[in-house]
Protein backbone atom coordinates (compact mmCIF):
# COMPACT_ATOMS: atom_id res chain seq x y z
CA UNK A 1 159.69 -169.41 -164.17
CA UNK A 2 160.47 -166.61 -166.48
CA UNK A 3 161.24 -163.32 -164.99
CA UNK A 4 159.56 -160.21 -166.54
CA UNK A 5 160.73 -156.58 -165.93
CA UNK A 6 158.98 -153.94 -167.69
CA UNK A 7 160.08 -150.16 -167.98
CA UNK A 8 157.43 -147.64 -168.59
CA UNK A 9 157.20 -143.59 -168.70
CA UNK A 10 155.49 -142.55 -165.47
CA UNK A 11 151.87 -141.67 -166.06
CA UNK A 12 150.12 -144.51 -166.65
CA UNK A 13 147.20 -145.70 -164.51
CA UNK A 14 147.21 -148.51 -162.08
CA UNK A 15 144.70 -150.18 -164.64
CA UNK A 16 146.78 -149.56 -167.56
CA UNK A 17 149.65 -151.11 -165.92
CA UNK A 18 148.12 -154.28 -164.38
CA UNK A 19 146.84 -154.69 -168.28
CA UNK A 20 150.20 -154.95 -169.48
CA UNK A 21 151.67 -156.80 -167.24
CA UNK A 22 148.35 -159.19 -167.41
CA UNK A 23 149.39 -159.15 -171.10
CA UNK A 24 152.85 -159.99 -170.57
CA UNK A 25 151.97 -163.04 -168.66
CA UNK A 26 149.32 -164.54 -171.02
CA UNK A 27 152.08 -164.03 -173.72
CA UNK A 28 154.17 -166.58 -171.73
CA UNK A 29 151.05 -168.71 -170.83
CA UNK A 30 150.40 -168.83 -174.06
CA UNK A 31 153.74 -169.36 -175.72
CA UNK A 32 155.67 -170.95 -173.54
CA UNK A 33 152.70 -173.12 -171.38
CA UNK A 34 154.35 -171.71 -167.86
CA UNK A 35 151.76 -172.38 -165.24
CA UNK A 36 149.12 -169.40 -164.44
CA UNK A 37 150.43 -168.66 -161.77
CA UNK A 38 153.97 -168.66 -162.19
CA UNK A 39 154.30 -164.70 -162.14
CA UNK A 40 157.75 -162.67 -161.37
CA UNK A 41 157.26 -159.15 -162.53
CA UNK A 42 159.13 -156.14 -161.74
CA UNK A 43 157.35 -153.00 -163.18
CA UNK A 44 159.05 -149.30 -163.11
CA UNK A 45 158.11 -146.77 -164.08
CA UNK A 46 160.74 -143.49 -165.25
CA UNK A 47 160.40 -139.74 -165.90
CA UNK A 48 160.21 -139.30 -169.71
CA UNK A 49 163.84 -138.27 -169.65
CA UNK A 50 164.95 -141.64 -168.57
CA UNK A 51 163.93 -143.90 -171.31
CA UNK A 52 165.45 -143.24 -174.96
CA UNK A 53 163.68 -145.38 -177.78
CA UNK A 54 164.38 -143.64 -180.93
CA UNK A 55 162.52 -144.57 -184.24
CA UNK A 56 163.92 -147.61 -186.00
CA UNK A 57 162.96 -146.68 -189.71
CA UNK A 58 159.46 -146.27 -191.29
CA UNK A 59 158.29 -149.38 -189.67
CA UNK A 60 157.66 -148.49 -186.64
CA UNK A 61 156.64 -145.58 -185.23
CA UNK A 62 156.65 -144.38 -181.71
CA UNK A 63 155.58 -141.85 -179.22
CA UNK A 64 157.44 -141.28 -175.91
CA UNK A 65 155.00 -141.44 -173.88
CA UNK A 66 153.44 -145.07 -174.93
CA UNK A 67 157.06 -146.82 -174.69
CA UNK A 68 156.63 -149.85 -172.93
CA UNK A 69 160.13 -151.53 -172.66
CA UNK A 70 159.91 -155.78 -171.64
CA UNK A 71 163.05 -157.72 -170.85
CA UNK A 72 161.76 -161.61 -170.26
CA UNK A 73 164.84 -163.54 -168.63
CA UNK A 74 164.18 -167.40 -168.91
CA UNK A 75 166.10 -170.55 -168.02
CA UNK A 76 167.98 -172.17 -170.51
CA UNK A 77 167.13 -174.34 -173.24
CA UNK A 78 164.25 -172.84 -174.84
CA UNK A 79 164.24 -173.38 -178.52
CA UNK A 80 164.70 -170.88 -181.43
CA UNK A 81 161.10 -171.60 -181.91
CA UNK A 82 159.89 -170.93 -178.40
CA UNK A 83 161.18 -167.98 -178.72
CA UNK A 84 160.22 -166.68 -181.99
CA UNK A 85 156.46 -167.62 -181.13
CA UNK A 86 156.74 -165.15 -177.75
C-alpha cells in the first residue's frame, strides 16, 4: 500500500486534479499490480511562490504553473526493476 503525496500550484480544477491523481494510481496498478483499490493520496496544493522546480538542462522544459511534484513512499523490497518500470 504505497502512499502517494502530490504537490501542485493552486489553480487547478477539481477535474484536473482527480485526473492526476487517477493517473498516479493506474501508474502503480499498472507497475507495481497493487490492488484497485488500494489508494492513500495526499494532494496539496501551494501558491506559486511555494514550489521551486528550476529547469534541469535542455531536456526538459517547464512552466510554473504545470509543476506537478509526486513523492510515492512504498514498503520495502521492491526491486530496481519495479521501480524503474513506475
Amino acid at each position: 500500500m504505497p502512499l502517494v503525496r502530490i504537490d501542485l500550484i493552486r489553480g487547478r480544477s477539481p477535474e484536473a486534479v482527480r485526473a492526476i491523481a487517477d493517473a498516479v494510481r493506474q501508474s502503480l496498478v499498472d507497475a507495481l499490480k497493487i490492488p484497485e483499490r488500494d489508494r492513500f493520496h495526499i494532494v496539496t496544493q501551494h501558491d506559486a511562490d511555494e514550489i521551486t522546480a528550476l529547469d534541469a538542462g535542455p531536456v526538459f522544459q517547464r512552466t510554473g504553473d504545470g509543476t506537478a511534484i509526486v513523492h510515492i513512499f512504498t514498503q520495502r523490497g521492491l526491486s530496481a526493476d519495479d521501480k524503474q518500470g513506475l
